[in-house]
C-alpha atoms as a PDB file:
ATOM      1  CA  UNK A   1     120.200  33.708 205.224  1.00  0.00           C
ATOM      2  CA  UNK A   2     118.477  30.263 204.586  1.00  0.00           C
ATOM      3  CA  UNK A   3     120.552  27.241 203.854  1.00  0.00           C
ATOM      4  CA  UNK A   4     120.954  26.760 200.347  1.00  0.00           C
ATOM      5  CA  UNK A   5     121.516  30.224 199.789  1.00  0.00           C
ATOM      6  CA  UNK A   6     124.754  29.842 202.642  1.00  0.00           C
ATOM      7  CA  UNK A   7     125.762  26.715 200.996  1.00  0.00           C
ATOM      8  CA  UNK A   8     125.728  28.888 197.273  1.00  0.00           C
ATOM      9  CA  UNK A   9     127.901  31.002 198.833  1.00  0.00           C
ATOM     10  CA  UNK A  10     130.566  28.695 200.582  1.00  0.00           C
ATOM     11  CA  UNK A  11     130.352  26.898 196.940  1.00  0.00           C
ATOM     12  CA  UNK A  12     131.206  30.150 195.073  1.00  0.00           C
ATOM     13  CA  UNK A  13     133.726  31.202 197.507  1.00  0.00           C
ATOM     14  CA  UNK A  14     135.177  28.084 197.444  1.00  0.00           C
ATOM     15  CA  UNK A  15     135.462  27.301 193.850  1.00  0.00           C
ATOM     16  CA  UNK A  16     137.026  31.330 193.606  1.00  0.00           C
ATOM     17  CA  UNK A  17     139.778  30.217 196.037  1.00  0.00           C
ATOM     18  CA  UNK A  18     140.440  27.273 193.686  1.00  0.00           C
ATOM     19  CA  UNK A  19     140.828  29.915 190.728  1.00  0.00           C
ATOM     20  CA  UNK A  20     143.006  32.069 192.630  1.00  0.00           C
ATOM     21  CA  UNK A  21     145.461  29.173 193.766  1.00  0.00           C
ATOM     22  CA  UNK A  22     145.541  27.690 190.247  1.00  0.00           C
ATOM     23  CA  UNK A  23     146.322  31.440 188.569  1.00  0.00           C
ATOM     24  CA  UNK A  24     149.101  31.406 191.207  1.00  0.00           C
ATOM     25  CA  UNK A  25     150.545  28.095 190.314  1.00  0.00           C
ATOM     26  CA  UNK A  26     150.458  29.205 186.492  1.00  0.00           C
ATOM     27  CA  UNK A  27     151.846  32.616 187.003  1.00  0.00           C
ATOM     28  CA  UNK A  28     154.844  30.787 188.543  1.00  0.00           C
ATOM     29  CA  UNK A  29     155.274  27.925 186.441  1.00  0.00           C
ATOM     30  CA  UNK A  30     155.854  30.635 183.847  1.00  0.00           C
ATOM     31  CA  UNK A  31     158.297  32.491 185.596  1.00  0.00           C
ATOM     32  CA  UNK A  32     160.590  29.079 186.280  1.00  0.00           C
ATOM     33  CA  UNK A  33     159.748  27.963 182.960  1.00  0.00           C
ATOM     34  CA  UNK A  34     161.480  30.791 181.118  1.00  0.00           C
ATOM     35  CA  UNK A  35     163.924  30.805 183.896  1.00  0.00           C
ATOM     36  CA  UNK A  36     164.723  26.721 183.709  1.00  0.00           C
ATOM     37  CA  UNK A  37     163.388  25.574 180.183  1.00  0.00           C
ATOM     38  CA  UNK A  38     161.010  22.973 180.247  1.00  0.00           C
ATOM     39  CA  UNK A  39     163.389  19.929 179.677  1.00  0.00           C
ATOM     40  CA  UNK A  40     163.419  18.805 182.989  1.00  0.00           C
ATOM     41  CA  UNK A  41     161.619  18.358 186.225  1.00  0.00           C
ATOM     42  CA  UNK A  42     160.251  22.043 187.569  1.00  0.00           C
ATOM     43  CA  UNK A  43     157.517  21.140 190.200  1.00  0.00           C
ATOM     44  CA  UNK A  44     159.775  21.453 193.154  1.00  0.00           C
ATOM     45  CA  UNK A  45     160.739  25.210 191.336  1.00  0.00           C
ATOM     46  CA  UNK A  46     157.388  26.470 190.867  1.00  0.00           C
ATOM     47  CA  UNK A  47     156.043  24.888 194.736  1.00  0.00           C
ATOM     48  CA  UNK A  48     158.666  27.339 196.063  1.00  0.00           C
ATOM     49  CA  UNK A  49     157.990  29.960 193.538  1.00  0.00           C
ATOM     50  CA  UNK A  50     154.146  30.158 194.296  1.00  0.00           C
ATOM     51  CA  UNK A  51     154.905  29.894 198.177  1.00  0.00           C
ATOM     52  CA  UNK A  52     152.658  26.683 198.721  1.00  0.00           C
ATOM     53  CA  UNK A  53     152.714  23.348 200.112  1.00  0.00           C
ATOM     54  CA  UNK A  54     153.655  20.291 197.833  1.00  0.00           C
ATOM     55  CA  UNK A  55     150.337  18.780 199.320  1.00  0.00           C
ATOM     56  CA  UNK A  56     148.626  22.016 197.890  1.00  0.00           C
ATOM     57  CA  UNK A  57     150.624  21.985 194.438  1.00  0.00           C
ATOM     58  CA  UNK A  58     149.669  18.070 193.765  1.00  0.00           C
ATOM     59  CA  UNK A  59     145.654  18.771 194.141  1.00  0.00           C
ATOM     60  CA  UNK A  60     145.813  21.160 191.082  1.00  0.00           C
ATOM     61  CA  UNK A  61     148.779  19.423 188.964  1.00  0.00           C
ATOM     62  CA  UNK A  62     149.995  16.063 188.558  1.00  0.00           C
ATOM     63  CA  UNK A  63     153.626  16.626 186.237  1.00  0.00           C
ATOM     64  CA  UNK A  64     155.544  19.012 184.058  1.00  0.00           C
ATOM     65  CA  UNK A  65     153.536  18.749 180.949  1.00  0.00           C
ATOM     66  CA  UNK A  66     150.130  19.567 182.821  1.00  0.00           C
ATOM     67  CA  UNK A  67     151.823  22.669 183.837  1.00  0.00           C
ATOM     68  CA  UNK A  68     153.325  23.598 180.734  1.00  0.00           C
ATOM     69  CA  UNK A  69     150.140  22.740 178.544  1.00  0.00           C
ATOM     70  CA  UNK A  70     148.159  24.865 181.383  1.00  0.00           C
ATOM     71  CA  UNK A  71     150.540  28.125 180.977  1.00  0.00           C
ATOM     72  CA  UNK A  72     150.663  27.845 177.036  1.00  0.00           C
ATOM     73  CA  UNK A  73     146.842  27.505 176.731  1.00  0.00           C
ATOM     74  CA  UNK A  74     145.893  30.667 179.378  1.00  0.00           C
ATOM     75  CA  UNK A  75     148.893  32.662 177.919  1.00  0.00           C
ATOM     76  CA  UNK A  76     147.926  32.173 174.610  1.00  0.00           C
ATOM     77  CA  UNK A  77     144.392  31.938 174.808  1.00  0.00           C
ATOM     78  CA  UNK A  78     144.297  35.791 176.694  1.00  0.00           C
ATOM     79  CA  UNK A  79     147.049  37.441 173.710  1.00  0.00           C
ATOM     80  CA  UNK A  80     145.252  35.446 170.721  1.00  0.00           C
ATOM     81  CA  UNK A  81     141.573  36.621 172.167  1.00  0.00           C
ATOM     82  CA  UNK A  82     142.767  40.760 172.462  1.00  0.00           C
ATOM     83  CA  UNK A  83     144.259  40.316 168.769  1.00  0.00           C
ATOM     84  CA  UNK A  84     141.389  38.691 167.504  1.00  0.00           C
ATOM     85  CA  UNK A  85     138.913  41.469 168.667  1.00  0.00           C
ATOM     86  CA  UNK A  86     141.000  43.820 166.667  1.00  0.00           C
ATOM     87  CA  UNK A  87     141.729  41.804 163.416  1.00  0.00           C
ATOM     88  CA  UNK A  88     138.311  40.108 163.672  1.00  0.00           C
ATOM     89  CA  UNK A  89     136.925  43.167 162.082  1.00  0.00           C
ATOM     90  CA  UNK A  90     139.236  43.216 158.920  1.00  0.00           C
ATOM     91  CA  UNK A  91     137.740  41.848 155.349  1.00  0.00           C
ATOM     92  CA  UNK A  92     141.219  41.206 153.957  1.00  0.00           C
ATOM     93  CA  UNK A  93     142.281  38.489 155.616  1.00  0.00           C
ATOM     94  CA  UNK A  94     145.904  38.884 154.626  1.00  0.00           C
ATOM     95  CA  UNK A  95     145.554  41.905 156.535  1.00  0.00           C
ATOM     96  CA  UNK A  96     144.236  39.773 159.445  1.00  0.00           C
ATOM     97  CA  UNK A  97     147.121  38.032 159.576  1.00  0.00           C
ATOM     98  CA  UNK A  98     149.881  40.244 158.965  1.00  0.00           C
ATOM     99  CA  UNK A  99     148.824  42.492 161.887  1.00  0.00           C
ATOM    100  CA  UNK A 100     147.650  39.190 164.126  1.00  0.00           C
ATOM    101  CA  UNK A 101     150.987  38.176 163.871  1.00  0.00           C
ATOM    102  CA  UNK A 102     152.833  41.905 164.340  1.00  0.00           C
ATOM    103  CA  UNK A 103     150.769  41.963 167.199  1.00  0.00           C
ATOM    104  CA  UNK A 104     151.871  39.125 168.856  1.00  0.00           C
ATOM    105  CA  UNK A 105     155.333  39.594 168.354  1.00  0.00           C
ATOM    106  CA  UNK A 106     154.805  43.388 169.764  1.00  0.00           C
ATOM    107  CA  UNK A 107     154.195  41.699 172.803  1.00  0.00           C
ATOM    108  CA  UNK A 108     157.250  39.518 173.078  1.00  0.00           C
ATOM    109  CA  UNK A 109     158.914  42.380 172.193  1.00  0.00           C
ATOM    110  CA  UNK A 110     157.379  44.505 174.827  1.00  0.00           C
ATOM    111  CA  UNK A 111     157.068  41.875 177.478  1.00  0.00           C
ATOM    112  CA  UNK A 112     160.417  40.324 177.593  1.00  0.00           C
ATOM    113  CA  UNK A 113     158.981  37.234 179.751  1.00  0.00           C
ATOM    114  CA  UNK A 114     157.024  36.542 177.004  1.00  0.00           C
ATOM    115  CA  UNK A 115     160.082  36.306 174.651  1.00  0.00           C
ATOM    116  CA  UNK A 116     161.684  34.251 176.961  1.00  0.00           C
ATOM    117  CA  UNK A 117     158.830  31.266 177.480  1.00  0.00           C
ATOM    118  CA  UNK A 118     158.870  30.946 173.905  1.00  0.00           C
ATOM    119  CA  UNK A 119     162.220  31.084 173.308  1.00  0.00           C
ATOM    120  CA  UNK A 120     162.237  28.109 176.360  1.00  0.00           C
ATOM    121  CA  UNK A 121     159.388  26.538 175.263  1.00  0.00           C
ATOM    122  CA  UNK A 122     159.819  26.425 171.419  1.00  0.00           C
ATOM    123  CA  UNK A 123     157.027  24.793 169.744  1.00  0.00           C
ATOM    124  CA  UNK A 124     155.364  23.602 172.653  1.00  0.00           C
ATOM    125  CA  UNK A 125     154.758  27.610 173.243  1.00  0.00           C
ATOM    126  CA  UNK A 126     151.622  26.780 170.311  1.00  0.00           C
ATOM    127  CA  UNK A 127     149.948  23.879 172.471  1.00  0.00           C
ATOM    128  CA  UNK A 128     147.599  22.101 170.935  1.00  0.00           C
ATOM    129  CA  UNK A 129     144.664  23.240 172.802  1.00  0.00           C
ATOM    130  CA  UNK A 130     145.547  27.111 171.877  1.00  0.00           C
ATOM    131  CA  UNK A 131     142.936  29.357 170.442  1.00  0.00           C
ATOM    132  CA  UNK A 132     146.057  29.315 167.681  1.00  0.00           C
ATOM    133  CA  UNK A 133     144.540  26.467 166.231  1.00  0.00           C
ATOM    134  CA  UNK A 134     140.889  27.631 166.507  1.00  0.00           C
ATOM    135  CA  UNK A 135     141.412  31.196 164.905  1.00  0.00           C
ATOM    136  CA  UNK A 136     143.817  30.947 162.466  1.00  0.00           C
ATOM    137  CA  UNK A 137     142.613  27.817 160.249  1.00  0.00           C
ATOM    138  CA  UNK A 138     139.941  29.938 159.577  1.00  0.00           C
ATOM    139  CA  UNK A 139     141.597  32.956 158.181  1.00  0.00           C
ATOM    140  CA  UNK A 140     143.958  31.071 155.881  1.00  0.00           C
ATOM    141  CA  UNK A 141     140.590  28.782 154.537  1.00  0.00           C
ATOM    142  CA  UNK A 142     139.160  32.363 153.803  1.00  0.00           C
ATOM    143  CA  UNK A 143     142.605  33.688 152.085  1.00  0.00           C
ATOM    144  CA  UNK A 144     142.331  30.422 150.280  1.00  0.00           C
ATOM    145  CA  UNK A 145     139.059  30.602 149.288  1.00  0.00           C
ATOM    146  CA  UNK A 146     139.131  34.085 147.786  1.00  0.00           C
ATOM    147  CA  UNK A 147     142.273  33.880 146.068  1.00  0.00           C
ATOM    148  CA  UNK A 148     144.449  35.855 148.324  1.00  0.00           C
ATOM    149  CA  UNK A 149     146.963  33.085 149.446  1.00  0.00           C
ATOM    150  CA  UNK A 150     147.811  30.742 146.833  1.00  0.00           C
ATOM    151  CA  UNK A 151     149.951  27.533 146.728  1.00  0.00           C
ATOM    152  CA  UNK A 152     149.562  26.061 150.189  1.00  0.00           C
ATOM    153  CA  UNK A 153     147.268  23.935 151.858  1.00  0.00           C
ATOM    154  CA  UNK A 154     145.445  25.195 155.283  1.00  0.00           C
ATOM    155  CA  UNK A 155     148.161  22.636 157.422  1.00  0.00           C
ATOM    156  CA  UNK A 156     151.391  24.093 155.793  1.00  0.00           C
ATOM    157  CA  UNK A 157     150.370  27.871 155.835  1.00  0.00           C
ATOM    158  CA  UNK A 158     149.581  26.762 159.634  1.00  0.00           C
ATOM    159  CA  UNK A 159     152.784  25.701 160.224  1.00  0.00           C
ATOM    160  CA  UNK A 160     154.605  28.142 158.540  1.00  0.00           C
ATOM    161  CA  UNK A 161     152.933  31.452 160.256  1.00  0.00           C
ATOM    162  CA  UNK A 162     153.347  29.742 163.508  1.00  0.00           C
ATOM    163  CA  UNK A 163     156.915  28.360 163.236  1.00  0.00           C
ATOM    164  CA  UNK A 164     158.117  31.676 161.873  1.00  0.00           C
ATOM    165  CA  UNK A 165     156.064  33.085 164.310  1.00  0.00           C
ATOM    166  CA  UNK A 166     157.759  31.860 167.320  1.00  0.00           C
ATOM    167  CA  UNK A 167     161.070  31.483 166.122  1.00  0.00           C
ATOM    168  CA  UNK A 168     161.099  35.633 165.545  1.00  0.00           C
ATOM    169  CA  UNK A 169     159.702  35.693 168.918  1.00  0.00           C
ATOM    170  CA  UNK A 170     162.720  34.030 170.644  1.00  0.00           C
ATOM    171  CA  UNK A 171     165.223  36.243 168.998  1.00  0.00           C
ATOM    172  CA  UNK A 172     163.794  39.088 171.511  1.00  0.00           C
ATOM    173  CA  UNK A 173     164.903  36.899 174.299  1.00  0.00           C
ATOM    174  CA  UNK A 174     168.489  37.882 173.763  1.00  0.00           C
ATOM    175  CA  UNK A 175     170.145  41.523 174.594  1.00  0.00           C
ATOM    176  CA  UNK A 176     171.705  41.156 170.775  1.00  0.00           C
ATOM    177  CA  UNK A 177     168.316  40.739 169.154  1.00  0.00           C
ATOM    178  CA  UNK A 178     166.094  42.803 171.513  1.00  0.00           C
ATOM    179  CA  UNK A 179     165.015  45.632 169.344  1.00  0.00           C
ATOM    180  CA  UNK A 180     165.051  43.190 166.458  1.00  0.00           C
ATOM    181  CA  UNK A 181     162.260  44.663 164.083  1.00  0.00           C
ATOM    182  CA  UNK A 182     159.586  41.642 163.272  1.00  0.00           C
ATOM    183  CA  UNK A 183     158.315  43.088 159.679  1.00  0.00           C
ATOM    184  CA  UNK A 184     160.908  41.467 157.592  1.00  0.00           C
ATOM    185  CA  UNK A 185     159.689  37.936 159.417  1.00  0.00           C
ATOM    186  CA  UNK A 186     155.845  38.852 159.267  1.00  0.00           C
ATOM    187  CA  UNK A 187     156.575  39.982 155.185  1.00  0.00           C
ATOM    188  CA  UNK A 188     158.239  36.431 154.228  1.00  0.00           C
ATOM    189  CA  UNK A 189     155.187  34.718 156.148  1.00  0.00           C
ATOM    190  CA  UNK A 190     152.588  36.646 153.933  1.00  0.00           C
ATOM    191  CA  UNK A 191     155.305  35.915 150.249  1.00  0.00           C
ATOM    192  CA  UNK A 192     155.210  31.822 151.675  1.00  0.00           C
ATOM    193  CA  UNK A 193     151.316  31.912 151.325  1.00  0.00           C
ATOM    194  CA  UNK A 194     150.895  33.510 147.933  1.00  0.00           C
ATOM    195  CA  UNK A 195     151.015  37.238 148.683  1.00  0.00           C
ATOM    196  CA  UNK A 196     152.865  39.037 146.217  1.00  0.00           C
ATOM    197  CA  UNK A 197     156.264  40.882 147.446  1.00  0.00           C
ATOM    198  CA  UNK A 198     154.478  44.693 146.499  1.00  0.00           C
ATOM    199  CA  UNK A 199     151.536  43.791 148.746  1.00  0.00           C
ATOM    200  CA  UNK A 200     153.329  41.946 151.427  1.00  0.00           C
ATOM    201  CA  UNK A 201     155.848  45.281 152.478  1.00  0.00           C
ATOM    202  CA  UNK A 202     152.393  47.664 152.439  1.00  0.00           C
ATOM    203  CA  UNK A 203     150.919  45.264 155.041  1.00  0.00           C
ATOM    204  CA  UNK A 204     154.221  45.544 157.332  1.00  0.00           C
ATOM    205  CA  UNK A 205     153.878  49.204 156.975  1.00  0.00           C
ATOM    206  CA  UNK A 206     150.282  49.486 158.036  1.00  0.00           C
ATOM    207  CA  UNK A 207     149.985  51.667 161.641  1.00  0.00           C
ATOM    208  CA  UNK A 208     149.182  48.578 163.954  1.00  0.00           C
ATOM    209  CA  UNK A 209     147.003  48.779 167.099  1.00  0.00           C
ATOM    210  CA  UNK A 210     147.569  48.284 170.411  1.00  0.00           C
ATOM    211  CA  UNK A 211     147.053  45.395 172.446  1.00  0.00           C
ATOM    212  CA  UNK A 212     145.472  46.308 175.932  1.00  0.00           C
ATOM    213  CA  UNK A 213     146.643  43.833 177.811  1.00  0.00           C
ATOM    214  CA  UNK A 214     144.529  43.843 181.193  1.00  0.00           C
ATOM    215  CA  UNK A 215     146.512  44.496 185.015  1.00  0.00           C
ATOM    216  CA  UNK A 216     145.016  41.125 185.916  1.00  0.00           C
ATOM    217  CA  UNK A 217     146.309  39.058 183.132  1.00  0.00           C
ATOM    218  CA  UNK A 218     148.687  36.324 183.350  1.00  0.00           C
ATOM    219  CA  UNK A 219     150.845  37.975 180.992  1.00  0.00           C
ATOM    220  CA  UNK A 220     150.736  41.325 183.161  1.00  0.00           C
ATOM    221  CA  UNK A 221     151.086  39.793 186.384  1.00  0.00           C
ATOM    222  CA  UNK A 222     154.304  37.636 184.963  1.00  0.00           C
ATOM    223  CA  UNK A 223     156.119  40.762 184.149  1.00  0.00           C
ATOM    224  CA  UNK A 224     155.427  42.596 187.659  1.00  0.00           C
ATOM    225  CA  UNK A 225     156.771  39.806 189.181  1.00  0.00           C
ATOM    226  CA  UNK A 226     159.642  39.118 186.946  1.00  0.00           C
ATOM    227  CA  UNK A 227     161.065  43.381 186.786  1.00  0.00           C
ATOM    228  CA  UNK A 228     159.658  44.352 190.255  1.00  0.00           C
ATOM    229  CA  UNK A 229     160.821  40.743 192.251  1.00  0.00           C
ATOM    230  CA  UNK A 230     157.439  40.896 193.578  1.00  0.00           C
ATOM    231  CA  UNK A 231     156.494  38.177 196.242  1.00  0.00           C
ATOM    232  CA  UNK A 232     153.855  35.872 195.871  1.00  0.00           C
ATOM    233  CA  UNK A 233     151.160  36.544 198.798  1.00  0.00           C
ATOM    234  CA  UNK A 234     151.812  35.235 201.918  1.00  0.00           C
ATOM    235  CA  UNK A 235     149.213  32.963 203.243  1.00  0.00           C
ATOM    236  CA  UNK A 236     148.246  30.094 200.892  1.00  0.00           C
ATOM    237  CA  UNK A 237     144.201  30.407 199.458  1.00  0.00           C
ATOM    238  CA  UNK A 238     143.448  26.769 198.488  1.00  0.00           C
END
């Protein structure tokens, strides 16, 4: 094996350590998070949670609002991309958005940790960096543009699908509201941009696909962990 081709591979192998202790410090930042709400100090939670050194912890993330921004971005990012390859595909795009949103909230539904980061989290579940920001801007422009949302400008519908959004989300997070049903929530969102009432209950009752949400996922991983009590591996990888 000549040289550079060893030092390619110490460089990969390296940098895939790095991954794998960083997925590890998300997955349990997560975990405390919906455990311990993000309103105070959690480092010291998720350091024992992910079974690693504070030395270890501090060469990946500096303070609570790296982590948080970190776990809202990947957990968003990998939900928002699975819905998007379905609803992509859609010409209307009130249709887009109605089942975009029913799919999401499917997930907190069926996930439970899901339910209850958002419902910890609130708003700051939508961080700024999300694909949230990059996806749905351009549905509502298009729903704007052809007529099919009416009465709102491209910042308020924003806010008002993602609000609602995650304020539905949170009611799963309780035993009362559990098997809450979303469609009444995802109907009002479509009425608030301009889609008649008629039109707005068909697009709740459309059949809605499901998300296959991969083994490896932070989403998946979260919920082993959370129902099973599974351990984090033993020996430290970065």
């Amino acid at each position: 094996m000549s040289t550079d081709t060893t030092i390619d591979h110490r460089t990969r192998v390296a940098a895939e350590r790095r991954e794998r202790m960083r997925a590890r410090l998300i997955e349990s930042a997560m975990l405390v998070f919906a455990e311990k709400g993000v309103g105070g100090s959690v480092i010291q939670e998720v350091i024992a949670a992910a079974d690693v050194s504070q030395g270890t912890f501090y060469n990946y993330f500096r303070t609570n609002e790296e982590l948080l921004a970190a776990v809202t971005q990947e957990l968003n990012d990998e939900l928002l991309r699975l819905i998007e390859r379905e609803v992509g595909s859609y010409d209307d795009p009130a249709r887009r958005i109605a089942c975009g949103v029913r799919m999401f909230l499917r997930a907190a539904h069926t996930y439970p940790l899901l339910a209850r980061f958002i419902a910890a989290a609130g708003l700051h579940a939508a961080g700024p960096s999300s694909l949230i920001y990059a996806y749905l801007p351009v549905h509502i422009e298009q729903g704007l543009a052809s007529g099919r949302f009416r009465d709102v400008t491209v910042e308020v519908a924003l806010d008002l699908i993602v609000g609602t959004t995650l304020t539905t989300a949170q009611r799963f997070s309780t035993a009362a509201q559990a098997d809450a049903s979303p469609e009444q929530a995802v109907a009002a969102i479509l009425r608030g941009i301009g889609v008649s009432r008629s039109e707005a209950q068909a697009l709740v009752r459309t059949k809605l696909p499901a998300i296959a949400v991969p083994a490896d996922s932070l989403l998946e991983r979260g919920h082993a962990r959370m129902q099973n009590q599974l351990p984090p591996p033993d020996s430290e990888v970065g």
